[in-house]
N, C-alpha and C. Protein backbone atom coordinates (compact mmCIF):
# COMPACT_ATOMS: atom_id res chain seq x y z
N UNK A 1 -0.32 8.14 -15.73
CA UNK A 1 -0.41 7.85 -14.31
C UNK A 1 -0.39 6.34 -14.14
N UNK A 2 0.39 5.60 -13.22
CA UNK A 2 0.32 4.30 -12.95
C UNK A 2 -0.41 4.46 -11.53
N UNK A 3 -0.87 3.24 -11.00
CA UNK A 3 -1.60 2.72 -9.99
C UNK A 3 -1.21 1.46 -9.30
N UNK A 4 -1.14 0.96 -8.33
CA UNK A 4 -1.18 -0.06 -7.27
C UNK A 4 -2.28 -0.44 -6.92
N UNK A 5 -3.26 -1.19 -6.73
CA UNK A 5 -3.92 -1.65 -6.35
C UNK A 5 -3.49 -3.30 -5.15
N UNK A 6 -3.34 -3.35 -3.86
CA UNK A 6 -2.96 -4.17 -2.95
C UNK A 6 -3.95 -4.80 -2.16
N UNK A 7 -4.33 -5.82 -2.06
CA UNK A 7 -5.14 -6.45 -1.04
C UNK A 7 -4.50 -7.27 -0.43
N UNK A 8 -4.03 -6.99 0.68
CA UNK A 8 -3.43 -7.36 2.20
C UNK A 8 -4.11 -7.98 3.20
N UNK A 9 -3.58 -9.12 4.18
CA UNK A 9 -4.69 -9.86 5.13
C UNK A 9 -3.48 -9.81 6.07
N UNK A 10 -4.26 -9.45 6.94
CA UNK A 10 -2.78 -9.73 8.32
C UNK A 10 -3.19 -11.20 9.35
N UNK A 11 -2.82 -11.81 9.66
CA UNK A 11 -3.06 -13.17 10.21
C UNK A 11 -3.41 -12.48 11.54
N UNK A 12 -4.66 -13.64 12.23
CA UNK A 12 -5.05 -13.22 13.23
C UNK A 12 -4.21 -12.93 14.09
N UNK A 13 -5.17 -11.54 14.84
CA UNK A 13 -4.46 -10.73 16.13
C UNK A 13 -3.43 -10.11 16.00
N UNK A 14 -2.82 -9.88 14.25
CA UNK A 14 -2.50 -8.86 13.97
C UNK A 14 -2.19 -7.92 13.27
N UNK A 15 -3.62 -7.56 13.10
CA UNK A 15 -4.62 -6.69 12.07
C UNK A 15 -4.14 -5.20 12.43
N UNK A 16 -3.86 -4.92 13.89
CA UNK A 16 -3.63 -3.19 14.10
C UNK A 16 -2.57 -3.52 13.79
N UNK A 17 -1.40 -4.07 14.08
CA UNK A 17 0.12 -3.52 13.74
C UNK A 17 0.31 -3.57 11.99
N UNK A 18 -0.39 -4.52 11.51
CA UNK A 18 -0.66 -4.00 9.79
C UNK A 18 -1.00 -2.94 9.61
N UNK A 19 -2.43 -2.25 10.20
CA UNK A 19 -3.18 -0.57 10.08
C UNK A 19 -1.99 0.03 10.26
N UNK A 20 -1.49 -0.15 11.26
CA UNK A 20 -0.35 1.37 11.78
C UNK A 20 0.54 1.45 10.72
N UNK A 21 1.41 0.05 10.16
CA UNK A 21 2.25 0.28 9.10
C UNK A 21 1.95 0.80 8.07
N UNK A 22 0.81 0.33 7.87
CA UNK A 22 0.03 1.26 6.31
C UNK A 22 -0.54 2.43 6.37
N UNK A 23 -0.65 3.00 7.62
CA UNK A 23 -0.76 4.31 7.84
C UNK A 23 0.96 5.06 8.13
N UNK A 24 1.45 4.24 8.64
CA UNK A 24 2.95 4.94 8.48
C UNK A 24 3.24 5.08 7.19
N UNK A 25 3.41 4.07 6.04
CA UNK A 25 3.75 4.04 5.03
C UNK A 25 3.02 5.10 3.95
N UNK A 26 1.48 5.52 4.07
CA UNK A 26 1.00 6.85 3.79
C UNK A 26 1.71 8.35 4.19
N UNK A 27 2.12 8.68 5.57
CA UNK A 27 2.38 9.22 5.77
C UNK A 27 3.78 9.75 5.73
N UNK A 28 4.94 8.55 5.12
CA UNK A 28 6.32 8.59 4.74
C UNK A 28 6.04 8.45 3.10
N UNK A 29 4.94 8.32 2.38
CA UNK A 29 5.09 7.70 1.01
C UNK A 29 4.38 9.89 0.72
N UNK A 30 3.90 10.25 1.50
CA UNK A 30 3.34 11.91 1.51
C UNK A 30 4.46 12.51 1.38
N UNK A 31 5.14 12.59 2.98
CA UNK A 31 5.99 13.35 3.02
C UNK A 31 7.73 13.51 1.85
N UNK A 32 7.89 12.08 1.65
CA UNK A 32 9.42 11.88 0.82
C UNK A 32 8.83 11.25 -0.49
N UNK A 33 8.12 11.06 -1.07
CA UNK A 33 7.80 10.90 -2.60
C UNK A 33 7.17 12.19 -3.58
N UNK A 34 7.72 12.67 -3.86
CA UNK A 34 6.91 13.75 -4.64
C UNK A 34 6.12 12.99 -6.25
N UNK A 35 6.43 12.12 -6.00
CA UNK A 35 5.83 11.62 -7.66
C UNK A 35 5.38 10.33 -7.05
N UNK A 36 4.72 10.29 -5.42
CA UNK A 36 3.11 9.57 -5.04
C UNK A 36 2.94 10.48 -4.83
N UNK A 37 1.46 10.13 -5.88
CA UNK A 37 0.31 11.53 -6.39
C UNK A 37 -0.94 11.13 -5.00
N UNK A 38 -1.04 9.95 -4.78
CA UNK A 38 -1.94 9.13 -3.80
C UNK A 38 -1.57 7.61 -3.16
N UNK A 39 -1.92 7.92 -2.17
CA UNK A 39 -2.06 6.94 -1.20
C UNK A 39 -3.37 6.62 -0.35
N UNK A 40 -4.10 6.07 -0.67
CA UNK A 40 -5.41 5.74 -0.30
C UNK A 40 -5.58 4.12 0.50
N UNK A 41 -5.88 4.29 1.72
CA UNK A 41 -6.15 2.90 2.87
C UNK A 41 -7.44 2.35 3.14
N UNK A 42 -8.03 1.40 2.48
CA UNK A 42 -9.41 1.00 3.07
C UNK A 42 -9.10 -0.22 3.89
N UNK A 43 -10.24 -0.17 4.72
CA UNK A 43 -10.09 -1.53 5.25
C UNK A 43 -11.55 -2.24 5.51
N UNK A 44 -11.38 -3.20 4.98
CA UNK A 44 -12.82 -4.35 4.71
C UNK A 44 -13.70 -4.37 5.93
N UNK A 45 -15.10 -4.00 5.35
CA UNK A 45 -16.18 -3.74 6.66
C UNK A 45 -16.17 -5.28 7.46
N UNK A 46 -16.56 -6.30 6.46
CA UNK A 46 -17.09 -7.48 7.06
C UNK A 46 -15.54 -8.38 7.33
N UNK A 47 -14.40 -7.61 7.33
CA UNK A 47 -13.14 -8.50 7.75
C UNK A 47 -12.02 -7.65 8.03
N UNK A 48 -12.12 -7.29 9.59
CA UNK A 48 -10.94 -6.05 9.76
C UNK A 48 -9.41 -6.83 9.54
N UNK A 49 -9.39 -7.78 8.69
CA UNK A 49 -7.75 -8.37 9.07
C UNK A 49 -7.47 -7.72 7.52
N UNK A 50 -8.37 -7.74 6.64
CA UNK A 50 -8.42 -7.21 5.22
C UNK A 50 -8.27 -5.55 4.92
N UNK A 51 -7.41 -5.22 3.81
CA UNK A 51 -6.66 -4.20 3.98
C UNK A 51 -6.64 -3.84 2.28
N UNK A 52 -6.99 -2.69 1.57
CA UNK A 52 -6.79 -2.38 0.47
C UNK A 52 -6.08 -1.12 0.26
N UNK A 53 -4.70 -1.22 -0.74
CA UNK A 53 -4.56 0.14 -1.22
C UNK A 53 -4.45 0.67 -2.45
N UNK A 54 -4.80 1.51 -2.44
CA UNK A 54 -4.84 2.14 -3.98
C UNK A 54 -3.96 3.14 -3.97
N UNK A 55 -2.91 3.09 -4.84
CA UNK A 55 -1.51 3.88 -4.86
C UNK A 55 -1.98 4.97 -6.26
N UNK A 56 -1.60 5.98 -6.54
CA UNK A 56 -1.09 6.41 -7.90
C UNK A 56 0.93 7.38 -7.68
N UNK A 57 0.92 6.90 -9.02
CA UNK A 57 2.07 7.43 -9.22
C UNK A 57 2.53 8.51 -10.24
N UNK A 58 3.20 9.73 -10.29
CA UNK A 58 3.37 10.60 -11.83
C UNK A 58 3.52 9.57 -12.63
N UNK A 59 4.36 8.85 -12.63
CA UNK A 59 5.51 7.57 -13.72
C UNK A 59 5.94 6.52 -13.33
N UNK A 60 6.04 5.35 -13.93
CA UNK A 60 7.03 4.50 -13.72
C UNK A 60 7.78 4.19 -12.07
N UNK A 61 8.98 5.13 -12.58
CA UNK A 61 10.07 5.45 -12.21
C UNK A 61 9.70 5.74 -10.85
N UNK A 62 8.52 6.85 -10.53
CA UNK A 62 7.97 7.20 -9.32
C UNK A 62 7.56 6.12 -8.15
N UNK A 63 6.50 5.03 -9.35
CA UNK A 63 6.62 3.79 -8.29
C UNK A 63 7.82 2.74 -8.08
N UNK A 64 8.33 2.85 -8.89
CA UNK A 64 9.77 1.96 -8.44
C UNK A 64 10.28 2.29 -7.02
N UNK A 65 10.45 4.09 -7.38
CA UNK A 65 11.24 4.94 -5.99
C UNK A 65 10.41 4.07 -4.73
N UNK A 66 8.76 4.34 -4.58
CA UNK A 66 7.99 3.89 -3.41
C UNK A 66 8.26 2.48 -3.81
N UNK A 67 8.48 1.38 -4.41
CA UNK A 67 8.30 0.20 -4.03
C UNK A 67 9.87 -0.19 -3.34
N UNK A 68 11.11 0.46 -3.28
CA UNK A 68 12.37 0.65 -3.13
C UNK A 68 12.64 0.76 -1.91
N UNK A 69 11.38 1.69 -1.22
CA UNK A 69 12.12 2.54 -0.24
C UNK A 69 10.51 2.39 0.59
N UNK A 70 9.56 2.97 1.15
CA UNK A 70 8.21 3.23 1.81
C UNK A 70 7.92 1.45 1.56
N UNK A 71 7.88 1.09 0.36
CA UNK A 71 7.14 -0.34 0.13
C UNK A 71 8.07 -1.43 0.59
N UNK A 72 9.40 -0.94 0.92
CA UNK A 72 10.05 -2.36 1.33
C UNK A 72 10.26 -2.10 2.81
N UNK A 73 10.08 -1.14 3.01
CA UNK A 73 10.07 -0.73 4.91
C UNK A 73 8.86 -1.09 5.59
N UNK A 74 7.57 -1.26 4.58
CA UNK A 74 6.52 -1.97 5.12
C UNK A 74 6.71 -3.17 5.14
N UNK A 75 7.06 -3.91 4.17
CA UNK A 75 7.51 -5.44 4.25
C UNK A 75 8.57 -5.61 4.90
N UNK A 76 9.43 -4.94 5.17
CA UNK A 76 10.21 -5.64 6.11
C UNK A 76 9.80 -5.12 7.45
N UNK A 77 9.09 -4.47 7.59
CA UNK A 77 8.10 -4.26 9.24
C UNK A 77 7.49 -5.35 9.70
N UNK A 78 6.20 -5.30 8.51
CA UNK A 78 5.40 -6.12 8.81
C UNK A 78 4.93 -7.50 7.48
N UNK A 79 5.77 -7.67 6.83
CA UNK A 79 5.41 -8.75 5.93
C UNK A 79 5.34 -9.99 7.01
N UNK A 80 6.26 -10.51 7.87
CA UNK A 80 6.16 -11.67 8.86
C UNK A 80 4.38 -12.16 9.35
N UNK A 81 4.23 -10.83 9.39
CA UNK A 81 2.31 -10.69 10.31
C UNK A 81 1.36 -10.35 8.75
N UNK A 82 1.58 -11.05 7.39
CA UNK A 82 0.51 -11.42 6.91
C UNK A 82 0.01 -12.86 6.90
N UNK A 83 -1.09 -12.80 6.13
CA UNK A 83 -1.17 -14.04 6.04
C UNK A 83 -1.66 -13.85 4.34
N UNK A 84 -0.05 -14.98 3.65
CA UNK A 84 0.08 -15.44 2.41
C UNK A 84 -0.08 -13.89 1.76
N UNK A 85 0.46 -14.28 0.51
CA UNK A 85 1.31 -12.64 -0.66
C UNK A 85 -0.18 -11.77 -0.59
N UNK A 86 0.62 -10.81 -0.30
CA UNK A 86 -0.48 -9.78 -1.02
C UNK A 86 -0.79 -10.02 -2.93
N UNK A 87 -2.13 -9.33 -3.20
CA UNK A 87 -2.39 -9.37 -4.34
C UNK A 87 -2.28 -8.29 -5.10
N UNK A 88 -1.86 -8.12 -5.76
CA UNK A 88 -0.87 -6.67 -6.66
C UNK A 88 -1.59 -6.49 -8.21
N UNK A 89 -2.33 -5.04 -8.62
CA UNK A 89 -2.49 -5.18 -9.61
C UNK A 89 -1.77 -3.47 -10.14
N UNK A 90 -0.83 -3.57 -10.99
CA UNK A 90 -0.38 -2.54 -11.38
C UNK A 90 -0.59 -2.63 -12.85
N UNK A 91 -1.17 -0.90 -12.90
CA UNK A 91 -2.16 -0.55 -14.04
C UNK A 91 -1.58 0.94 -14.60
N UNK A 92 -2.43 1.38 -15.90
CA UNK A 92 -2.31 2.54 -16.17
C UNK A 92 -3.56 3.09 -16.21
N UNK A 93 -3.49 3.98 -15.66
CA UNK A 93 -5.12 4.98 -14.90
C UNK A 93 -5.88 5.48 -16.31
N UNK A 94 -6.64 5.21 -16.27
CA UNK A 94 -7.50 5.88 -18.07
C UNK A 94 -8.56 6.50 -17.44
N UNK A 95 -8.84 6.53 -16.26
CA UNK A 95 -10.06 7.68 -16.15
C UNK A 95 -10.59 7.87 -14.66
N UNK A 96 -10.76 9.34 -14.11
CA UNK A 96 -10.88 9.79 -13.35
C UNK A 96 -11.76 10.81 -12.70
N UNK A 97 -12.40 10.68 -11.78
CA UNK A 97 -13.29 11.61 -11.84
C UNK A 97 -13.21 12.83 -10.88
């Protein structure tokens, strides 16, 4: 299983049109990825501009598909309305509960 891990900041005042994309992007990364196993959205108590996701994937190959297609339709939505790169940690999952 691979993983995504993303921490996202949207520059002030516009923090909801980031939420909506990353809730769109859950809900297109559900419906047309069969190999995203998860898509999981938090968003930071003490800083609503702050945005975390935790991806899993069957394989590889699976997250390539979402970073191709769901992950570049978010950035090209809304990459303009962050503020500075997201932080990316892609991993291999060793344990689960």
């Amino acid at each position: 299983m691979i993983t995504i891990t993303a921490i996202i900041k949207a520059k002030p005042g516009h923090e909801e049109e980031v939420h909506q994309a990353l809730l769109i992007s859950g809900i297109e990364g559900s419906a047309l990825e069969p190999g995203t196993i998860g898509y999981h959205v938090g968003r930071a108590v003490e800083d609503p501009a702050v945005f975390t996701t935790y991806e899993r994937f069957a394989s590889r190959e699976a997250m390539d598909q979402h970073n191709a297609t769901t992950g570049k339709r978010f950035f090209d939505a809304v990459g303009h309305l962050l503020d500075g790169a997201p932080v990316f940690a892609v991993c291999e999952e060793i344990w689960v509960k």
